[in-house]
Structure formats: C-alpha cells, structure tokens
N, C-alpha and C. Protein backbone atom coordinates (compact mmCIF):
# COMPACT_ATOMS: atom_id res chain seq x y z
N UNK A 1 -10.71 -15.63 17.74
CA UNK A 1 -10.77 -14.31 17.15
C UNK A 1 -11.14 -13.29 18.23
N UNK A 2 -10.50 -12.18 18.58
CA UNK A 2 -10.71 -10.98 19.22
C UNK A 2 -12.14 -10.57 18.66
N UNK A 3 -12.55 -10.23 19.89
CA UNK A 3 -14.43 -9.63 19.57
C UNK A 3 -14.61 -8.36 18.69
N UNK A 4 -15.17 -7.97 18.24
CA UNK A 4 -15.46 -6.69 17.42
C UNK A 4 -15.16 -5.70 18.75
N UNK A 5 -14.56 -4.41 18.73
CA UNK A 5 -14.61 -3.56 19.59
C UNK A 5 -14.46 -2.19 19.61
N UNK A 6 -15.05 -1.48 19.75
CA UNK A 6 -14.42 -0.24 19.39
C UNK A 6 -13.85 0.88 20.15
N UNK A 7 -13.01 0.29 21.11
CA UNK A 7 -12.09 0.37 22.37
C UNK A 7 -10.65 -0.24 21.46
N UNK A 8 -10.95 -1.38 20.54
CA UNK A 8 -9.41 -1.41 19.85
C UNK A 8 -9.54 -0.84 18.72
N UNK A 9 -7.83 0.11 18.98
CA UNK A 9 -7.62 1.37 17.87
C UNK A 9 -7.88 0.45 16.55
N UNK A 10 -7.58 -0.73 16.00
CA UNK A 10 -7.44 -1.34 14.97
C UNK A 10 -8.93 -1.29 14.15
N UNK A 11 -9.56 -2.11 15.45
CA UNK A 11 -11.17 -2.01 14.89
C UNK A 11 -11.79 -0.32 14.68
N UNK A 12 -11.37 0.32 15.28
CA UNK A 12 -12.16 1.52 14.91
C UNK A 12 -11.22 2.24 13.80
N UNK A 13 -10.27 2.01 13.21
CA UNK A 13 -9.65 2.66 12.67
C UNK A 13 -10.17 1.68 10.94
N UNK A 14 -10.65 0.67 11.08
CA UNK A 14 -10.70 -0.31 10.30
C UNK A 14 -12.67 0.76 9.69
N UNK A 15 -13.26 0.05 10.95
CA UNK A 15 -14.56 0.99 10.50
C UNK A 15 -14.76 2.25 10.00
N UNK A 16 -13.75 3.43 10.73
CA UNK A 16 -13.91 4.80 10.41
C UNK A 16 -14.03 4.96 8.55
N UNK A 17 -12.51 3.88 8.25
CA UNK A 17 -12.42 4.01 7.01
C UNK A 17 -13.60 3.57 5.84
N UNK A 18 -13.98 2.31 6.33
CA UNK A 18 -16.00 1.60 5.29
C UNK A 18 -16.96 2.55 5.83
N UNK A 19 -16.86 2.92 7.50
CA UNK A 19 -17.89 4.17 6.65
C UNK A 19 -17.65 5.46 5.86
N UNK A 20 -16.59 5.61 5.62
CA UNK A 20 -15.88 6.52 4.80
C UNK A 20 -16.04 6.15 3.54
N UNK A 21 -15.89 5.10 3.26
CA UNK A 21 -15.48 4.64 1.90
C UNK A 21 -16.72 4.20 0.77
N UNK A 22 -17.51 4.04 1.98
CA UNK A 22 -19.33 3.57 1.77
C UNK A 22 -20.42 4.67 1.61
N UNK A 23 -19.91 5.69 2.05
CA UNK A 23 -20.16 7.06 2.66
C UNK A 23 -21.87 6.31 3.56
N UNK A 24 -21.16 5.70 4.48
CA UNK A 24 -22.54 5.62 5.77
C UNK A 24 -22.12 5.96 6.61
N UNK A 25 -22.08 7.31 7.43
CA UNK A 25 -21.76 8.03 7.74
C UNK A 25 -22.19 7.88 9.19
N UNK A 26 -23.81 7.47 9.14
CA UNK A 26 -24.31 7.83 9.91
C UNK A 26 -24.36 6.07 10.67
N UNK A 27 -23.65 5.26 9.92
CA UNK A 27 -23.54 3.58 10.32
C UNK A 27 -22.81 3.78 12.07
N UNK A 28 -23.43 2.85 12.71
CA UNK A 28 -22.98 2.21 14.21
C UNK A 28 -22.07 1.67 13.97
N UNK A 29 -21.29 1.75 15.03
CA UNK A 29 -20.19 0.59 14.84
C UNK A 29 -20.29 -0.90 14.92
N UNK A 30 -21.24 -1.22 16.15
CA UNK A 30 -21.67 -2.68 16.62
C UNK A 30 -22.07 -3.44 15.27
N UNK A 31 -23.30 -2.70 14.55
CA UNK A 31 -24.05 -3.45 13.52
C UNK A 31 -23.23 -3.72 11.82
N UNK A 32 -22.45 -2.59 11.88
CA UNK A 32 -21.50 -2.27 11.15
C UNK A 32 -20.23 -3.47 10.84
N UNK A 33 -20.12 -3.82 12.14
CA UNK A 33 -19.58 -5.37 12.28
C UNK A 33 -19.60 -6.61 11.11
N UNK A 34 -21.32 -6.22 11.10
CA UNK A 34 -22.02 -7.25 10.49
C UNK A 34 -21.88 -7.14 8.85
N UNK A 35 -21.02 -6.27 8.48
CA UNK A 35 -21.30 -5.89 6.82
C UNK A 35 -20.72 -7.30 6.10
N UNK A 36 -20.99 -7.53 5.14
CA UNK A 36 -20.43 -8.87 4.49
C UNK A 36 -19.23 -7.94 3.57
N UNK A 37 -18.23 -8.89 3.35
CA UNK A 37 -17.29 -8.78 2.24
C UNK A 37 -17.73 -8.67 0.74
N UNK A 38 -18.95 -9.06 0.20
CA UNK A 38 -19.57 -8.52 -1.05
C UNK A 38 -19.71 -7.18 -0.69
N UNK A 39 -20.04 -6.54 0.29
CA UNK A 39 -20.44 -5.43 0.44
C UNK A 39 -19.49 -4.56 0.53
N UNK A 40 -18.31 -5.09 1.30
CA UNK A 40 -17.08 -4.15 1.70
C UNK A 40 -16.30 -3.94 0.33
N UNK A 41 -16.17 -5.06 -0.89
CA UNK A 41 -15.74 -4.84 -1.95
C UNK A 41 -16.38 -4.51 -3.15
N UNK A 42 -17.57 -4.42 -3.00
CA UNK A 42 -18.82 -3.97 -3.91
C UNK A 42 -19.23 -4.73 -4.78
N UNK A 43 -18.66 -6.30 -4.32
CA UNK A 43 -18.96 -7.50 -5.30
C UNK A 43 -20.50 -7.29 -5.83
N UNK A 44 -20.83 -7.68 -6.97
CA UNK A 44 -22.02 -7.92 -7.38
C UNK A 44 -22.55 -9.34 -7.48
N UNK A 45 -23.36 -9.91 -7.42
CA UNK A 45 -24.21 -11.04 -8.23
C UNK A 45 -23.59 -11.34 -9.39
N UNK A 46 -23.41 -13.02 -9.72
CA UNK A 46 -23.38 -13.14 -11.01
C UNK A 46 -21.47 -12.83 -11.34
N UNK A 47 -20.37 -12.25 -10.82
CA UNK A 47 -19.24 -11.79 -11.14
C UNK A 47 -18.72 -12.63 -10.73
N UNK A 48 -17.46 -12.70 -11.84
CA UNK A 48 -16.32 -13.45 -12.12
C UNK A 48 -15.80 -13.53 -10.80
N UNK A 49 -15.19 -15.17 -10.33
CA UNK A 49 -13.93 -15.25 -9.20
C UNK A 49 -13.33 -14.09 -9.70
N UNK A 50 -12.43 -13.57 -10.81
CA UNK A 50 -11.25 -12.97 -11.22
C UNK A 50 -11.67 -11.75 -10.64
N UNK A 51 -13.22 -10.80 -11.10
CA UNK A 51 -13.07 -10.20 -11.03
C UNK A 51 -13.22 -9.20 -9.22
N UNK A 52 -13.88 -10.75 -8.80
CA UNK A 52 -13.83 -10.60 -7.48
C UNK A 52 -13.01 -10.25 -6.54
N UNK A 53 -11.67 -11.02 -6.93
CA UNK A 53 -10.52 -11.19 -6.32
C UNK A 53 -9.43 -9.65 -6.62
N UNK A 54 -9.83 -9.42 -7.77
CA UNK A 54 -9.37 -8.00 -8.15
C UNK A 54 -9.83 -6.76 -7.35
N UNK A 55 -11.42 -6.77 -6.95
CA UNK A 55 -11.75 -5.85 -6.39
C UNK A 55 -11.08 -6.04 -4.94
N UNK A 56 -10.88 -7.16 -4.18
CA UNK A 56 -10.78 -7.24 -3.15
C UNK A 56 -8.91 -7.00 -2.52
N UNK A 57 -8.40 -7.23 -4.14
CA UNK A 57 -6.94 -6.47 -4.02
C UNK A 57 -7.37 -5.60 -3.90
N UNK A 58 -7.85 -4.83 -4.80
CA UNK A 58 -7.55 -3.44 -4.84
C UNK A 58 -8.55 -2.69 -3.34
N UNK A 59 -9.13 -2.87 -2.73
CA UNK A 59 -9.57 -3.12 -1.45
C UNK A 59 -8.63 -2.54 -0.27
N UNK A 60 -8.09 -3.85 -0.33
CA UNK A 60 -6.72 -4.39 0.86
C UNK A 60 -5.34 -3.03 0.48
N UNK A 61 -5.49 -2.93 -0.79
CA UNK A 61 -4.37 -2.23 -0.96
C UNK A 61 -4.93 -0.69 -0.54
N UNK A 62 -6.20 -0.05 -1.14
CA UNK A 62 -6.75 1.27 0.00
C UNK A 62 -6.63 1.30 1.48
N UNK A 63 -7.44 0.05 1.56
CA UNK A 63 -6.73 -0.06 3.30
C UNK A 63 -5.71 0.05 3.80
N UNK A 64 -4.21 -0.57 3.35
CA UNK A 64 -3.39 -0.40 3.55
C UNK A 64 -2.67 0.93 3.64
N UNK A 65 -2.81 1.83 2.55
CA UNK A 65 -2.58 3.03 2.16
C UNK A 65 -2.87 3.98 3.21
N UNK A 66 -4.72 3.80 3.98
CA UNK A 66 -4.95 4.29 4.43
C UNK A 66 -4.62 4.42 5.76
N UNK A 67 -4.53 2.87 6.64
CA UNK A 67 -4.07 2.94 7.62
C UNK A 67 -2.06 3.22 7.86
N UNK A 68 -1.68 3.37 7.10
CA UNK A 68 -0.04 3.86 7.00
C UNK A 68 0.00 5.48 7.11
N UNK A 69 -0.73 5.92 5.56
CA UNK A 69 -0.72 7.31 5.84
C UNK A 69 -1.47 7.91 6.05
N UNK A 70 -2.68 7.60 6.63
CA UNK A 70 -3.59 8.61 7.38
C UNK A 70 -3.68 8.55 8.98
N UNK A 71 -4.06 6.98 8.91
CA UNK A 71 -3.96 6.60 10.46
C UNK A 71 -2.34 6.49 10.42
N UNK A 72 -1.14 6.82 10.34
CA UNK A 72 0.03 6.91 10.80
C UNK A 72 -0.06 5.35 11.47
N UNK A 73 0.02 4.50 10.91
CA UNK A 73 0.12 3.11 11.43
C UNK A 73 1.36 2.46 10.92
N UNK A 74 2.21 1.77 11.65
CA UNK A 74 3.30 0.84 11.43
C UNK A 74 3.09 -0.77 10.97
N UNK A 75 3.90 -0.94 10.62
CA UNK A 75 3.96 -2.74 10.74
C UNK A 75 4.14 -3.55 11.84
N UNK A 76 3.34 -4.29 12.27
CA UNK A 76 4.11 -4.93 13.58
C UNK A 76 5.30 -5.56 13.30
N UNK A 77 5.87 -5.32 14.42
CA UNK A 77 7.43 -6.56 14.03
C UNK A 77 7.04 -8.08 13.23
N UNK A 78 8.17 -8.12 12.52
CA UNK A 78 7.82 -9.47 11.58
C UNK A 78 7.21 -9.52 10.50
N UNK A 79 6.31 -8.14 10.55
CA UNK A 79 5.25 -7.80 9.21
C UNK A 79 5.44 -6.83 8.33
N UNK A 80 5.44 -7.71 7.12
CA UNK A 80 5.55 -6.42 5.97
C UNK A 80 4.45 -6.53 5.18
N UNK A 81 4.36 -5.38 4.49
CA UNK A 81 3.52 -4.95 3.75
C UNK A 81 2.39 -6.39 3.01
N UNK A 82 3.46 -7.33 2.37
CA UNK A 82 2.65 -8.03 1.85
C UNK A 82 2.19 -9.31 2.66
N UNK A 83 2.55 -9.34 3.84
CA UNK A 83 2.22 -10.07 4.63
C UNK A 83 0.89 -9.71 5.13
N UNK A 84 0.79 -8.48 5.37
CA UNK A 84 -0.46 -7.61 5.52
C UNK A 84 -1.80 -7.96 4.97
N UNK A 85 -1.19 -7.57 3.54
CA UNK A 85 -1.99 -7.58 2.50
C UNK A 85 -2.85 -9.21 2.25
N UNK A 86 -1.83 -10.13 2.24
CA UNK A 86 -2.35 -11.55 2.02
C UNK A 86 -3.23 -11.94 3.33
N UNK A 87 -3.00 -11.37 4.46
CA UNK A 87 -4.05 -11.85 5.72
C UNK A 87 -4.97 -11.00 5.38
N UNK A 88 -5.39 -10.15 4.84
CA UNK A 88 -6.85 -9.48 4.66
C UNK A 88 -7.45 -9.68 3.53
N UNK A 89 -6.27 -9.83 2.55
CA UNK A 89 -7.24 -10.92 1.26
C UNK A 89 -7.90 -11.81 1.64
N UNK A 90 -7.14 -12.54 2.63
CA UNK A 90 -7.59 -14.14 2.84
C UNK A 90 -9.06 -13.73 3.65
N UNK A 91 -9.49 -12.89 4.32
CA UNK A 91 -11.11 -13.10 4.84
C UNK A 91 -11.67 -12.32 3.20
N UNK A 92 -11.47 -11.43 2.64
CA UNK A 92 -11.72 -10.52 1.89
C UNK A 92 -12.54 -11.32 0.91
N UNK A 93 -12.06 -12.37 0.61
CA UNK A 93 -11.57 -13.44 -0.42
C UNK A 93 -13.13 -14.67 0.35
N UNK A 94 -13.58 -14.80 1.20
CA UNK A 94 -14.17 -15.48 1.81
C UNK A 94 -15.65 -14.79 1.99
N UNK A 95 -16.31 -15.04 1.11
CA UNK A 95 -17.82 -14.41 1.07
C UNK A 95 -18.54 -14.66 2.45
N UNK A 96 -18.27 -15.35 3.51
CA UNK A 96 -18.65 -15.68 4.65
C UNK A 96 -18.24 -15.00 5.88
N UNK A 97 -17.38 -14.24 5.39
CA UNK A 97 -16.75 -13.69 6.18
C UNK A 97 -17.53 -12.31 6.63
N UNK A 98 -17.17 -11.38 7.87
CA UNK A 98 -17.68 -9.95 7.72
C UNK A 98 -16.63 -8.89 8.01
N UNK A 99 -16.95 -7.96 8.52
CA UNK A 99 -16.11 -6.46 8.58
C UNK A 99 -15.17 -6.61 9.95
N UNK A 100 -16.17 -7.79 10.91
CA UNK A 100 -15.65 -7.83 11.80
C UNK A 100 -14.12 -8.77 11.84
N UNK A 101 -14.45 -9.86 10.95
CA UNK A 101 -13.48 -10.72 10.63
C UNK A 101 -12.37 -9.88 10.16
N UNK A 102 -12.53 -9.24 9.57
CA UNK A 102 -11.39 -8.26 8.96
C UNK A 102 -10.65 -7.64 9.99
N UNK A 103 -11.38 -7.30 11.11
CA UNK A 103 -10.79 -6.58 12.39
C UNK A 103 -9.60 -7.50 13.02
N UNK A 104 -9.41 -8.87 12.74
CA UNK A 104 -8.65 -9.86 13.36
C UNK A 104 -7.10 -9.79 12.50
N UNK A 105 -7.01 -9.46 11.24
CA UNK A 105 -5.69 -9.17 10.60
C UNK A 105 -4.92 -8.19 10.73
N UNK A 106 -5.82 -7.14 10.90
CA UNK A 106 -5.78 -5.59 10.55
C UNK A 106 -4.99 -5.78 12.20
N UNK A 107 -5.99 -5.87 13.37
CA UNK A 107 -5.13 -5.57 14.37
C UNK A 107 -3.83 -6.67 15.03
N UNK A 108 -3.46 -7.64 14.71
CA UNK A 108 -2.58 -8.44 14.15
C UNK A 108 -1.47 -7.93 13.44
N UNK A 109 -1.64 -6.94 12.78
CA UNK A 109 -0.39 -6.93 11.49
C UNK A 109 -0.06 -5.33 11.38
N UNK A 110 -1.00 -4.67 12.05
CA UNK A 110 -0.85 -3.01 11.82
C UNK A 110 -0.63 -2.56 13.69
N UNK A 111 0.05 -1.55 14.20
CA UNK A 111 0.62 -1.02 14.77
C UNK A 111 -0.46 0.21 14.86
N UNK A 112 -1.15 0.78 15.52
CA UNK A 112 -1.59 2.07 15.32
C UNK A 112 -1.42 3.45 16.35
N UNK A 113 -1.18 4.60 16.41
CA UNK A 113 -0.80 5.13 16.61
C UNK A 113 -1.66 5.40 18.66
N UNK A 114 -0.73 4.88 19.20
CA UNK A 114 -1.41 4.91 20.89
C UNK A 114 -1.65 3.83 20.94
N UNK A 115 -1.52 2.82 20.22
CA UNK A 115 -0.98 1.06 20.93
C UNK A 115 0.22 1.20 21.87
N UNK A 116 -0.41 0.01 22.76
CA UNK A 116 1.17 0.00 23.59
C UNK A 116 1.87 -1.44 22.80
C-alpha cells in the first residue's frame, strides 16, 4: 500500500473532502489518516450489517460525485465508475480499515487533475 501523503493529489483530495464532510476543519492531515471507517460512514454501535453497508454505499457514491465534479477527476484507463465504487466499498466495508486505506483505491482508480 502507498503511504498516506499529502504530496499525492489523490490523498489530499480524498481528505479535503472528510474534513469537509465531517466539518473538522481544523483536522491535520497526518492524524486524519488515522480516522476509522465507522467514523468516515457515521456507523453507530449496535447497527445492522445492512444498514452499514448502505451508509457506506451511499459514502463511496458522494465521493465519487465529488471527486468527478468538483475535483474534475477522470477514470483511470480500464476504470469505470463501478469499478471505482466496489474498490472503496471493499475497505469502507472493513471496520479495520482507516481513511488512509481508502487513499490506496481512490488513487488507483481516479485520475486527478495535475497527475502525470
């Protein structure tokens, strides 16, 4: 897995958006790393797989949205949309996982604007 960084457009384009979305505004990037996936999807204690897995679509699919039409981001060759989508479920989906793990699909599968 590529290190957390925020030198790659992916990872910072990935963070800008949870602290946006979290409104922590005032969150680091380094430690920020560390957020768990209950947290990134607002899982609670006690909640349904179903309803887990729902939040964490509907998640992946803001992200998506966001990095297309805000961050002006492409698909990498080979990748479409739902190809996208299923590699960031899959950590999303993994309570063990963190924000940083997420950074490994995202820049993998998205194109962002001043990549070479």
């Amino acid at each position: 897995m590529a290190s957390w960084q925020n030198n790659n457009r992916a990872h910072a384009c990935l963070w800008l958006f949870e602290m946006w979305h979290h409104d922590r505004r005032d969150a680091k990037f380094t430690p920020s790393g560390q957020w768990s996936t209950d947290f990134l999807i607002r899982s609670a204690a006690g909640e349904s797989a179903a309803m887990r897995k729902g939040k964490a679509q509907t998640h992946v699919e803001m992200l998506d949205g966001a990095f297309i039409n805000l961050y002006r981001a492409q698909y990498e060759d080979g990748v479409d949309r739902d190809t996208a989508l299923a590699a960031m479920l899959a950590v999303l989906n993994d309570r063990d996982k963190k924000l940083e793990d997420l950074g490994e699909p995202v820049d993998a599968n998205y194109r962002f604007l001043g990549e070479i």
